[in-house]
Protein backbone atom coordinates (compact mmCIF):
# COMPACT_ATOMS: atom_id res chain seq x y z
CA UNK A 1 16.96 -2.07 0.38
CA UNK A 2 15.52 -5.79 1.13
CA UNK A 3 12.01 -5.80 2.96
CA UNK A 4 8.86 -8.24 3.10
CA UNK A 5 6.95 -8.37 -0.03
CA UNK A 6 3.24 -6.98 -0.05
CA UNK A 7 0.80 -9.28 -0.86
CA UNK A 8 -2.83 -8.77 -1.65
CA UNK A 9 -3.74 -9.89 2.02
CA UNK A 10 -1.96 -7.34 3.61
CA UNK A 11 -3.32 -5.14 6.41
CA UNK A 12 -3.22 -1.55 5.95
CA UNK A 13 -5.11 1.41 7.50
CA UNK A 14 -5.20 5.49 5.91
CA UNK A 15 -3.41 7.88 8.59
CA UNK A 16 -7.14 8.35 9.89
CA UNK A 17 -7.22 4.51 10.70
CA UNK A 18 -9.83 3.25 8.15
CA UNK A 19 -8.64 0.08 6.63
CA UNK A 20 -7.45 0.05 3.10
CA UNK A 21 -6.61 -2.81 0.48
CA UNK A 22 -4.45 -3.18 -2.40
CA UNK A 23 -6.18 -3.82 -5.71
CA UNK A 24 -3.68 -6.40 -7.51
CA UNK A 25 -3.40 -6.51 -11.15
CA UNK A 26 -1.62 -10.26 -11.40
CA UNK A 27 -2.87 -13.48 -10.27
CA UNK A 28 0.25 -15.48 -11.35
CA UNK A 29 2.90 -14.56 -8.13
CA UNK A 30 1.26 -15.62 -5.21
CA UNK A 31 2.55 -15.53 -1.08
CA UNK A 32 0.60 -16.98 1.04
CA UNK A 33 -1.68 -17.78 -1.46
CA UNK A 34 -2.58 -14.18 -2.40
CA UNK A 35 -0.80 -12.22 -5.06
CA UNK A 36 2.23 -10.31 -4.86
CA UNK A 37 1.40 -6.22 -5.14
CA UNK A 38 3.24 -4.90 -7.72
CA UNK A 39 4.10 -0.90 -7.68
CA UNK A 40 1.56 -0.69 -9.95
CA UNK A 41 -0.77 -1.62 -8.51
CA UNK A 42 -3.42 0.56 -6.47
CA UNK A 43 -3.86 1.53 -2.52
CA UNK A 44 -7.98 2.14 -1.81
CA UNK A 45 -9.45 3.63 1.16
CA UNK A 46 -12.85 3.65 1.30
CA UNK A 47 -14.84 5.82 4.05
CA UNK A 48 -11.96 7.81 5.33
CA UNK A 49 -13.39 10.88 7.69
CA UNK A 50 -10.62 13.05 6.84
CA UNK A 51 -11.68 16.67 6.91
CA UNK A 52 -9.57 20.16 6.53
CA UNK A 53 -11.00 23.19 7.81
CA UNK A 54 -13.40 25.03 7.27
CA UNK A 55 -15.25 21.43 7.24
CA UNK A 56 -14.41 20.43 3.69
CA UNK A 57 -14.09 16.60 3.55
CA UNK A 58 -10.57 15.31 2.03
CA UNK A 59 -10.68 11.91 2.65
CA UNK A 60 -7.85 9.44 2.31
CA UNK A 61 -8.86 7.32 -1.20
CA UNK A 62 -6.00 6.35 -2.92
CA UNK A 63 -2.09 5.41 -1.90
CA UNK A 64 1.14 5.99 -3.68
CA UNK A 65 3.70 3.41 -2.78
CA UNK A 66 7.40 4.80 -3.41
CA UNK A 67 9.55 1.41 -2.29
CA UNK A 68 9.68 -0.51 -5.21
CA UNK A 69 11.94 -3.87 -5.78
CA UNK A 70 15.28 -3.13 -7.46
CA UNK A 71 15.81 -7.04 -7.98
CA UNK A 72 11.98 -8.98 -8.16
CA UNK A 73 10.18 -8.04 -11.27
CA UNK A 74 6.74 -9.28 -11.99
CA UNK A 75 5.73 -8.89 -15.76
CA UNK A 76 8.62 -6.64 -15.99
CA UNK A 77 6.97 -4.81 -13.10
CA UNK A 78 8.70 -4.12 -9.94
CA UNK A 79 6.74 -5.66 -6.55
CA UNK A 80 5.97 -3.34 -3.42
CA UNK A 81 8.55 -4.41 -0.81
CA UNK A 82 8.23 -3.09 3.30
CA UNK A 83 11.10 -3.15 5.66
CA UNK A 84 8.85 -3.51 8.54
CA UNK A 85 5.81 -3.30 9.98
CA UNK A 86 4.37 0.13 10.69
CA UNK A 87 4.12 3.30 8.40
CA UNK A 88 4.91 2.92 5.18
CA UNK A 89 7.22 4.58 2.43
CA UNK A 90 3.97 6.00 0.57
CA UNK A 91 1.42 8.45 0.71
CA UNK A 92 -2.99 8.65 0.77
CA UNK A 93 -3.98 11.20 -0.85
CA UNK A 94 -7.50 12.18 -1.09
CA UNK A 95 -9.10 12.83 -4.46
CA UNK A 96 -8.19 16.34 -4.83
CA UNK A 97 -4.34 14.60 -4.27
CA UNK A 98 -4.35 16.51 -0.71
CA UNK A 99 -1.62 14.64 1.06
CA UNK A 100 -2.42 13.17 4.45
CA UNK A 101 -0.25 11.09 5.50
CA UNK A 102 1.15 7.63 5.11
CA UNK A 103 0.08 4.33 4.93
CA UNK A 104 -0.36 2.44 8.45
CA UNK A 105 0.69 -1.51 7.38
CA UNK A 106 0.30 -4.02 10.50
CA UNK A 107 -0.02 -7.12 9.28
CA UNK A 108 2.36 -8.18 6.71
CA UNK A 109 3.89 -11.77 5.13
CA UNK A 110 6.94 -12.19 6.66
CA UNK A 111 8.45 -15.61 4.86
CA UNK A 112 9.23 -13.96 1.61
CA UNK A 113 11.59 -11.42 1.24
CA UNK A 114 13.43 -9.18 -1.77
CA UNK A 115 15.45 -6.52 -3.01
């Protein structure tokens, strides 16, 4: 399925709305001037208030993406590609890998596109 690839600069928030950044892992594939994210590479929230009861804190720390290229490889590594703006096709997890939700992306590149 073609979508925008995600780039280093991209903005994206945990369910809980605490902004989260991808961690890339190559510096050589850039849009916009910031690297491509491969599937790889990681998801972080950090400060997520996430809690389930009785009161025990989950919070939101790290993000699985499941949408990866089928036809741009990086390093033999397929890049994270988003239809569209919005929720994502991944999931934060909190450290325990507790589920909550998925990832929020609202600001996206939008010149550079793949399958």
């Amino acid at each position: 399925m073609p979508g925008f690839l995600m780039h280093a600069g991209a903005t994206i928030q945990c369910p809980h709305a605490v902004p989260a950044q991808i961690v890339p892992t190559q510096a050589r594939v850039l849009v916009n001037a910031m690297p491509v994210a491969l599937i790889s590479d990681q998801i972080i929230a950090t400060g997520c208030p996430f809690t389930v009861p009785p009161g025990k804190p989950q919070p939101c720390v790290l993000a699985k993406w499941f949408m990866p290229s089928t036809r741009v490889l990086i390093n033999g590594t397929p890049a994270m590609v988003l239809t569209a703006p919005g929720p994502g096709p991944g999931l934060f997890q909190s450290a325990d890998q507790i589920p909550a939700g998925p990832p929020i992306v609202t600001v996206v590149q939008t010149r550079v596109t793949g399958m």
